[in-house]
PDB file of N, CA and C in Angstrom:
ATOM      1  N   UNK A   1      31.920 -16.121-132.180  1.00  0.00           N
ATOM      2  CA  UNK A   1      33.265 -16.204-131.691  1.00  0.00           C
ATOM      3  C   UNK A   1      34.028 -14.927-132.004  1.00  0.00           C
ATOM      4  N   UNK A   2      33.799 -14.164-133.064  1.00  0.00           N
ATOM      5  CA  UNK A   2      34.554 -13.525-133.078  1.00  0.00           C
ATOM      6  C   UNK A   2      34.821 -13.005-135.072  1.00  0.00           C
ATOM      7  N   UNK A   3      34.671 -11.435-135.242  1.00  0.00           N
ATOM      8  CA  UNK A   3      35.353 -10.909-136.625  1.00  0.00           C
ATOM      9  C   UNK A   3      36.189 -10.250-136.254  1.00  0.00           C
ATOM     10  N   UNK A   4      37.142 -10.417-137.573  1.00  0.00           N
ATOM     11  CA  UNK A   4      38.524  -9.394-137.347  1.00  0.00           C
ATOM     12  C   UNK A   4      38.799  -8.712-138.861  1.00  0.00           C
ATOM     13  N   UNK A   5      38.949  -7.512-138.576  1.00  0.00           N
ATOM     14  CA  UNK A   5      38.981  -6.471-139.947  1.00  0.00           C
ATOM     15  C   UNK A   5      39.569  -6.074-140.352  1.00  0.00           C
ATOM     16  N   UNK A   6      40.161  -6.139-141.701  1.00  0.00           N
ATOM     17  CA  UNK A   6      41.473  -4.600-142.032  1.00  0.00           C
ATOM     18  C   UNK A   6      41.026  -4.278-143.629  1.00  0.00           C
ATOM     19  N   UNK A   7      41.437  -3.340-144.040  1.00  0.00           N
ATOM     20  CA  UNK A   7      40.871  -2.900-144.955  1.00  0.00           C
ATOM     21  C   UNK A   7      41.208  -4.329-146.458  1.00  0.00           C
ATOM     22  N   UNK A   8      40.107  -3.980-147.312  1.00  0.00           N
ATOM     23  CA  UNK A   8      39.770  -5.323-148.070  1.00  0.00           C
ATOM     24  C   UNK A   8      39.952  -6.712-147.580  1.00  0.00           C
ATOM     25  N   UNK A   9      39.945  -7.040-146.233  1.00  0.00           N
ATOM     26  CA  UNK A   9      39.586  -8.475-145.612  1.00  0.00           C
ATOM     27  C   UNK A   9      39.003  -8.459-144.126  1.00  0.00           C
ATOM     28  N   UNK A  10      38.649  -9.299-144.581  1.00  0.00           N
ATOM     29  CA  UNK A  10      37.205  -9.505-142.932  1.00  0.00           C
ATOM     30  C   UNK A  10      37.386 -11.326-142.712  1.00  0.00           C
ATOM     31  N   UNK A  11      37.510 -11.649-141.548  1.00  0.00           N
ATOM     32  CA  UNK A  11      37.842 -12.756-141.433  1.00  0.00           C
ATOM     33  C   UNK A  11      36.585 -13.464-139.692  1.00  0.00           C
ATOM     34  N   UNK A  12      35.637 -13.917-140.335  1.00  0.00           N
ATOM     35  CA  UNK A  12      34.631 -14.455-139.312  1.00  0.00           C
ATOM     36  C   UNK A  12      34.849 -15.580-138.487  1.00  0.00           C
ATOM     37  N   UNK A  13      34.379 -15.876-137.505  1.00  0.00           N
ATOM     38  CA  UNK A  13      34.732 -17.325-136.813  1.00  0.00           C
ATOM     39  C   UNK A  13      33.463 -17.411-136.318  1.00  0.00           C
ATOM     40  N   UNK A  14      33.018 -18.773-136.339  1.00  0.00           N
ATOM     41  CA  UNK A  14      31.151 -19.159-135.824  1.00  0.00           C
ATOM     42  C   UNK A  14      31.606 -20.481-135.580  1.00  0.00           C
ATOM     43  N   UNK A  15      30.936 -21.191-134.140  1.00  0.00           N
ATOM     44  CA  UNK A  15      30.889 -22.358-133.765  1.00  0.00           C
ATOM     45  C   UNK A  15      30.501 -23.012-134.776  1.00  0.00           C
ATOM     46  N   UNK A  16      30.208 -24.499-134.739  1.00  0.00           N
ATOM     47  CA  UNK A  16      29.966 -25.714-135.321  1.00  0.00           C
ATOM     48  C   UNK A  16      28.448 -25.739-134.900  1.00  0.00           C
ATOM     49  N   UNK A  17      28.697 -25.511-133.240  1.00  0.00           N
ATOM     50  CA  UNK A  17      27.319 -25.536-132.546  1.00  0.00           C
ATOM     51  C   UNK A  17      26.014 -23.960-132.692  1.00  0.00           C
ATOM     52  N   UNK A  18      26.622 -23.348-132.815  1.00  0.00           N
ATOM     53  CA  UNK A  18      26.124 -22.149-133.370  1.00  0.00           C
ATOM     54  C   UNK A  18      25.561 -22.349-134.648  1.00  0.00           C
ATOM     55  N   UNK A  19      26.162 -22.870-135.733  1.00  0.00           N
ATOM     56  CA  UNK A  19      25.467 -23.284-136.917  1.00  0.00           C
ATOM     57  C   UNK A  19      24.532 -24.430-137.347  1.00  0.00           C
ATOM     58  N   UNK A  20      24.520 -24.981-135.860  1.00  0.00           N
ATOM     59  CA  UNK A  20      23.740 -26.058-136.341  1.00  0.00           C
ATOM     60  C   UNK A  20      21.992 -25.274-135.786  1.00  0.00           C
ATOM     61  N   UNK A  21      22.021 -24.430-135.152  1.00  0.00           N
ATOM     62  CA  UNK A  21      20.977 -24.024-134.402  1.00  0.00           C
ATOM     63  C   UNK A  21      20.622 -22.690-135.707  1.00  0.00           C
ATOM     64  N   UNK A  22      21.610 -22.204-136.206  1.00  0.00           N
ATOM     65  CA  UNK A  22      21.147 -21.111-136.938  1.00  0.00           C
ATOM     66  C   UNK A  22      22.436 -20.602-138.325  1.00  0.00           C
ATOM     67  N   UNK A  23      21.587 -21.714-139.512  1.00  0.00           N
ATOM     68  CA  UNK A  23      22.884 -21.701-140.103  1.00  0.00           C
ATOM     69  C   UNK A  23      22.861 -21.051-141.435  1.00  0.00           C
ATOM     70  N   UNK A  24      22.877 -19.360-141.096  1.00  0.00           N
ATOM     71  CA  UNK A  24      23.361 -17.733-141.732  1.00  0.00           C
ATOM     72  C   UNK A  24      24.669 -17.543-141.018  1.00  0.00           C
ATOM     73  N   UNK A  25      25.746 -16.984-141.725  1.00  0.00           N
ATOM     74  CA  UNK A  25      26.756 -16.489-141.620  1.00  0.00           C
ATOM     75  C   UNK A  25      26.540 -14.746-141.611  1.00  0.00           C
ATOM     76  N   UNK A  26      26.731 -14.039-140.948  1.00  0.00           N
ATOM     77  CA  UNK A  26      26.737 -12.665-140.626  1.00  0.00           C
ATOM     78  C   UNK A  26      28.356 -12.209-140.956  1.00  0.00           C
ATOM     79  N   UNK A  27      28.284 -11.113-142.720  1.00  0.00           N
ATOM     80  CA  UNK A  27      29.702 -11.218-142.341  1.00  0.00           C
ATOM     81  C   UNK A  27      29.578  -9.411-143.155  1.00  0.00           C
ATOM     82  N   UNK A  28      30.584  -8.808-142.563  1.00  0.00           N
ATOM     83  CA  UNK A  28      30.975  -7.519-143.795  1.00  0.00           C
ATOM     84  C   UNK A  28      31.513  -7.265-144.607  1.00  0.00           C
ATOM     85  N   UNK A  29      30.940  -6.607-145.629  1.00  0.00           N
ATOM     86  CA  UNK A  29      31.534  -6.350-147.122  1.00  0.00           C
ATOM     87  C   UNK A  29      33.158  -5.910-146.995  1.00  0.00           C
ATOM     88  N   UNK A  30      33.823  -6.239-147.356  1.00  0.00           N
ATOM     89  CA  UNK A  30      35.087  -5.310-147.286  1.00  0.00           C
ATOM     90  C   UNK A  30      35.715  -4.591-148.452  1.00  0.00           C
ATOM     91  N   UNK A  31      34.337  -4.703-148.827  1.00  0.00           N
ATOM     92  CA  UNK A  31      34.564  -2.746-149.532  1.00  0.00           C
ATOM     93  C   UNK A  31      34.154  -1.545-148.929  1.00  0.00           C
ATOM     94  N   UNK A  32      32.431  -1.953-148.598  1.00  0.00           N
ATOM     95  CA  UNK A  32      31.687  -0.696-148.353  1.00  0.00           C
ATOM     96  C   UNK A  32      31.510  -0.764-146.550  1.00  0.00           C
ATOM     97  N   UNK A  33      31.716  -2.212-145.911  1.00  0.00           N
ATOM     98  CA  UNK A  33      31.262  -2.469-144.639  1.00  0.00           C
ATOM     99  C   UNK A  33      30.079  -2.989-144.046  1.00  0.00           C
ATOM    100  N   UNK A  34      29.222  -2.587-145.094  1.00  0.00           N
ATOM    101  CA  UNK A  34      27.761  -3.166-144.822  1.00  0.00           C
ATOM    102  C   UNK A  34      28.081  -4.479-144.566  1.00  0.00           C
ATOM    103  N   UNK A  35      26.766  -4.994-143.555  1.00  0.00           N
ATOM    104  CA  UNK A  35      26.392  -6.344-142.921  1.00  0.00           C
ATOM    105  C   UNK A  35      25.840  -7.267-144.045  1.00  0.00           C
ATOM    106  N   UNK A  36      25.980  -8.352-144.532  1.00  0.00           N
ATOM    107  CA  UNK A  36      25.745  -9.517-145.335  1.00  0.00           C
ATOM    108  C   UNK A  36      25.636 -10.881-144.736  1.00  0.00           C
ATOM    109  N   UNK A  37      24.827 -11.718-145.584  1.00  0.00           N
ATOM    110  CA  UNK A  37      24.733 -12.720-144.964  1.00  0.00           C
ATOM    111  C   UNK A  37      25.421 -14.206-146.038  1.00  0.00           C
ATOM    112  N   UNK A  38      25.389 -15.428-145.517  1.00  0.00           N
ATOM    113  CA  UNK A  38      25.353 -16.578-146.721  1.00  0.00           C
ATOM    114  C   UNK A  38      25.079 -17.510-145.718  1.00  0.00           C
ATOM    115  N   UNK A  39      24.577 -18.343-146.120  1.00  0.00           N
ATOM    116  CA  UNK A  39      23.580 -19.614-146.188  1.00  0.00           C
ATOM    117  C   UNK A  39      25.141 -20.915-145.886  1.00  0.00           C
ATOM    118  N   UNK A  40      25.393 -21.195-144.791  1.00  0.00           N
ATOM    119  CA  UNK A  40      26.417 -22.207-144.418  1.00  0.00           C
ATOM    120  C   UNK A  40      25.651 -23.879-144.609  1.00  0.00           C
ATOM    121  N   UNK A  41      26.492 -24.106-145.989  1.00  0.00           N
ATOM    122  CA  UNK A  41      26.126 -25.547-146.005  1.00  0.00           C
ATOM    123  C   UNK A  41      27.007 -26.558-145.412  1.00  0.00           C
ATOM    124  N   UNK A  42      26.834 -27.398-145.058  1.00  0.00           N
ATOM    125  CA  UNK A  42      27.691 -28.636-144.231  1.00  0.00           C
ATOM    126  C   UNK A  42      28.565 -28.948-144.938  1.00  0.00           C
ATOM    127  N   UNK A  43      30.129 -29.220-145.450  1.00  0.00           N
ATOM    128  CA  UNK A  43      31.039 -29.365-145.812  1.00  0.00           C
ATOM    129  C   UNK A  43      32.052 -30.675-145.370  1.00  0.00           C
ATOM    130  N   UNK A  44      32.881 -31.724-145.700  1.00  0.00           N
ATOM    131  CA  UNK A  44      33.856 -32.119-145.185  1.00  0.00           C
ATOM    132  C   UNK A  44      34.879 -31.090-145.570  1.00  0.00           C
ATOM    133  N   UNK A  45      35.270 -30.125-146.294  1.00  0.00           N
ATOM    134  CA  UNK A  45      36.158 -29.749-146.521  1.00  0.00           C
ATOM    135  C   UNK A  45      36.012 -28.228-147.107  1.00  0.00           C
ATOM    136  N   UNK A  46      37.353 -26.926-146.997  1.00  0.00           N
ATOM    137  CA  UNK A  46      36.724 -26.231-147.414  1.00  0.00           C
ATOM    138  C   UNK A  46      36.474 -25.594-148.992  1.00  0.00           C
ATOM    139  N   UNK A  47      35.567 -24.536-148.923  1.00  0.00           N
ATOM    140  CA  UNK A  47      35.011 -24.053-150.164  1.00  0.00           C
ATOM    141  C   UNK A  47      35.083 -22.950-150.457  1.00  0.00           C
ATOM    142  N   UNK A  48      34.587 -22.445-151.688  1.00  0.00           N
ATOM    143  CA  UNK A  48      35.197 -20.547-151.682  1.00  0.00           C
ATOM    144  C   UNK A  48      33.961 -20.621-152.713  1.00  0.00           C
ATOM    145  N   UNK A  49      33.419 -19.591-153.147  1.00  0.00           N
ATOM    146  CA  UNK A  49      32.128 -18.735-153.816  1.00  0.00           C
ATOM    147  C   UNK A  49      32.456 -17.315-153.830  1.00  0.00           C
ATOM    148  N   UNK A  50      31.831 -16.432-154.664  1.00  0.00           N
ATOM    149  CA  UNK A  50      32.073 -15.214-155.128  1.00  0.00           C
ATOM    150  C   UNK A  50      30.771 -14.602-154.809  1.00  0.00           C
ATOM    151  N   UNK A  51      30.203 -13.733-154.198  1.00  0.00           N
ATOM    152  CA  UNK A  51      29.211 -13.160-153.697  1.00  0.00           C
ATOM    153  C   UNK A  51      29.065 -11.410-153.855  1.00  0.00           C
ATOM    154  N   UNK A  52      27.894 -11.219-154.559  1.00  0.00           N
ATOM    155  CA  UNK A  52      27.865  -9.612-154.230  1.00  0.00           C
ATOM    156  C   UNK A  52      27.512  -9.496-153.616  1.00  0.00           C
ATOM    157  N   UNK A  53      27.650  -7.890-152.533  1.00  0.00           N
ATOM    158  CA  UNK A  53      27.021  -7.429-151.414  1.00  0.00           C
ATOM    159  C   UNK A  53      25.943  -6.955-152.296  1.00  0.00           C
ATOM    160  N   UNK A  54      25.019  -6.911-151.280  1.00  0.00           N
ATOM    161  CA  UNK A  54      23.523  -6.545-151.553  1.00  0.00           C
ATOM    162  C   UNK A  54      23.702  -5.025-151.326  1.00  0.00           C
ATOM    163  N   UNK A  55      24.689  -4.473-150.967  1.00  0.00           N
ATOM    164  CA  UNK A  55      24.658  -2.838-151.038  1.00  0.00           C
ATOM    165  C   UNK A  55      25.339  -1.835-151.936  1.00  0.00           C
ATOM    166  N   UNK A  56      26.702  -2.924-151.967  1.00  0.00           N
ATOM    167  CA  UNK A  56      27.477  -1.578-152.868  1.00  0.00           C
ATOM    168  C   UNK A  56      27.683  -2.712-154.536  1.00  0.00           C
ATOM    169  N   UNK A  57      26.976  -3.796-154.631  1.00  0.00           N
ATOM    170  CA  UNK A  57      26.968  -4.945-155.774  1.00  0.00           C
ATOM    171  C   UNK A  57      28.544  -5.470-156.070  1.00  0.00           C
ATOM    172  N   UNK A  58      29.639  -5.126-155.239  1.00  0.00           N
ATOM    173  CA  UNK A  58      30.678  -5.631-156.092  1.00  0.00           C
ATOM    174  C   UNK A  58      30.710  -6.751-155.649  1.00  0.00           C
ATOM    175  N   UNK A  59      32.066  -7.627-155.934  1.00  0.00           N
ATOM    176  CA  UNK A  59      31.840  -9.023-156.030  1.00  0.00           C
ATOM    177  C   UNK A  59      32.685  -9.006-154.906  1.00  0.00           C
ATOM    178  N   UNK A  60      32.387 -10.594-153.736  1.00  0.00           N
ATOM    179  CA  UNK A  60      33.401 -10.793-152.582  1.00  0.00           C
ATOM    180  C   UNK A  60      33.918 -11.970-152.802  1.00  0.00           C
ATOM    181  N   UNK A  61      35.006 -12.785-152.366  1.00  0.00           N
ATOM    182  CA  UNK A  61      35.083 -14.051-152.364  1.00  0.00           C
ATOM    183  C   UNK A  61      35.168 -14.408-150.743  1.00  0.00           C
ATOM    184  N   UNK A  62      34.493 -15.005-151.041  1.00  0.00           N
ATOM    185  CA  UNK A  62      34.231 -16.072-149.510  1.00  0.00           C
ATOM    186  C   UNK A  62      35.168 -17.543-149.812  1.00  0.00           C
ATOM    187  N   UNK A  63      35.557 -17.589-148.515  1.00  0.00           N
ATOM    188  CA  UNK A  63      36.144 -18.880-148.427  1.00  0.00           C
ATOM    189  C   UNK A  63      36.535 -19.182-146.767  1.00  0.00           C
ATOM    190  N   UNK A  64      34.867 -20.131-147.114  1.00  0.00           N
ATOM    191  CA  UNK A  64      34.841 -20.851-146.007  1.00  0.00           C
ATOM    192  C   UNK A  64      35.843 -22.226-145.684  1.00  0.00           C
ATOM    193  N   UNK A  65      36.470 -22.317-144.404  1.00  0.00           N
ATOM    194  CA  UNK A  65      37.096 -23.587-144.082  1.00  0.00           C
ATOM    195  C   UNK A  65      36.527 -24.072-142.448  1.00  0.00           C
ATOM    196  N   UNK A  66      36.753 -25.124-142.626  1.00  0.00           N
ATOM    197  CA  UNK A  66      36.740 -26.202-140.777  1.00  0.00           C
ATOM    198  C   UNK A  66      37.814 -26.313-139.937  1.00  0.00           C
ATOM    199  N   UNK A  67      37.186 -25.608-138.981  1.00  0.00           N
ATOM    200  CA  UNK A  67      38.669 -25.462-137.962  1.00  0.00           C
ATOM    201  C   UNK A  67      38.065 -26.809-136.779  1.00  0.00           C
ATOM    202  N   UNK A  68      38.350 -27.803-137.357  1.00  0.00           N
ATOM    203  CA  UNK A  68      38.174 -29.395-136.231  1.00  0.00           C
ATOM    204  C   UNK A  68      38.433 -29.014-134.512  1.00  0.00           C
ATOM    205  N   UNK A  69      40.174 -28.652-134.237  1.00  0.00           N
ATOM    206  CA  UNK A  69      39.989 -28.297-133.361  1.00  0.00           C
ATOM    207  C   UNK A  69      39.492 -27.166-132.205  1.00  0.00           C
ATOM    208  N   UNK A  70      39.100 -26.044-133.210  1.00  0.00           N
ATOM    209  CA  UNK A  70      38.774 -25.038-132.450  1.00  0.00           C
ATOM    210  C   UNK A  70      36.891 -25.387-132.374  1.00  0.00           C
ATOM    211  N   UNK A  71      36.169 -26.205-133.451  1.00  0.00           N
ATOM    212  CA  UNK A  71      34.837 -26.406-133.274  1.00  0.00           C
ATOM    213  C   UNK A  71      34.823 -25.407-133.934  1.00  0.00           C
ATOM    214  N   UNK A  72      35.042 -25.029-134.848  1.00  0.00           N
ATOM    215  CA  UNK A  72      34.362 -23.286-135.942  1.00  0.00           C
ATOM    216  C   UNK A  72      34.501 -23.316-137.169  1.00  0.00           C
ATOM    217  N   UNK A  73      33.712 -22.455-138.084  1.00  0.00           N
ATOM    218  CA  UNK A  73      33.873 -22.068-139.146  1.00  0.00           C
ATOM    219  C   UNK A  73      34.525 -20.420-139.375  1.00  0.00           C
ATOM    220  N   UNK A  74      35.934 -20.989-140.243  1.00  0.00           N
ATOM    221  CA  UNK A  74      36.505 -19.423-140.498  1.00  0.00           C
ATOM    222  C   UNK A  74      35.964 -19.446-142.278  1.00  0.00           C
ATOM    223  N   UNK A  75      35.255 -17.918-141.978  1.00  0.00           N
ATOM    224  CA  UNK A  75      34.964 -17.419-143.257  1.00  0.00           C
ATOM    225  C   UNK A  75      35.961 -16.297-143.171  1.00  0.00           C
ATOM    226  N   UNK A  76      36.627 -16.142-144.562  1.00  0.00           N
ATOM    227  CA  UNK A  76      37.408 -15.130-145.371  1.00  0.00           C
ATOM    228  C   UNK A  76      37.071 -14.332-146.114  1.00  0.00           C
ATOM    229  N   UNK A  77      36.577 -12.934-146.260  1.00  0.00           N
ATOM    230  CA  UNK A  77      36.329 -12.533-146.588  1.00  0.00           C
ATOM    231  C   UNK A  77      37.083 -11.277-147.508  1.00  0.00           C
ATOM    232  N   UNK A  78      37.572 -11.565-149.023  1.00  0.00           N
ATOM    233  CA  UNK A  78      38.055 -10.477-149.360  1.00  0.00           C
ATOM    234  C   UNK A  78      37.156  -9.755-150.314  1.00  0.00           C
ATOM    235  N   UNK A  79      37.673  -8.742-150.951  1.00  0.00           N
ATOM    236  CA  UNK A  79      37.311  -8.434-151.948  1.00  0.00           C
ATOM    237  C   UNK A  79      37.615  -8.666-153.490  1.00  0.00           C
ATOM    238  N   UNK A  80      36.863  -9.127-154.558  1.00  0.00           N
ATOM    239  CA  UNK A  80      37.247 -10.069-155.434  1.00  0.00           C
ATOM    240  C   UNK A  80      37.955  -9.593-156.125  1.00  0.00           C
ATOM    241  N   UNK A  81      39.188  -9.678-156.950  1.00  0.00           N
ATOM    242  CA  UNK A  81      40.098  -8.553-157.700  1.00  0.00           C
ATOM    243  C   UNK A  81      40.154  -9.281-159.366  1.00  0.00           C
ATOM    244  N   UNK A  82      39.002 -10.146-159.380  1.00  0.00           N
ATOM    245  CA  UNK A  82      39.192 -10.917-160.952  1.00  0.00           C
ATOM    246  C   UNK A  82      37.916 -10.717-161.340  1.00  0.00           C
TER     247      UNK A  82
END
């Protein structure tokens, strides 16, 4: 569906139906930019995790939520400042 970028946040959108067929999240570091992935588990509600990029090691926070009516998952992507 769609990423949107600005410096230290990256913000992803992926169908419902998209994840059920292939469920990796494709998202970028928003430090260094590099491409990353995470493993989308099924949720009623949303969640947040702290993730290093596999390139530049700092830490990201993800925070995935359910968008019901749009059918998607928005992942948030900043950079972790704790």
């Amino acid at each position: 569906m769609g990423t949107k970028r600005r410096e230290g946040f990256v913000r992803s959108i992926v169908s419902l139906e998209t994840l059920k067929i292939d469920p990796w999240i494709n998202y970028d570091c928003p430090v260094c930019g590099e491409e990353n992935v995470v493993l989308y588990e099924e949720a009623e509600s949303a969640s947040s995790m702290i993730e290093d990029c596999t390139i530049c090691c700092r830490p990201n926070l993800l925070q995935l939520a359910i968008d019901y009516p749009l059918g998607a998952v928005v992942l948030t992507i900043s950079a972790d400042a704790g």
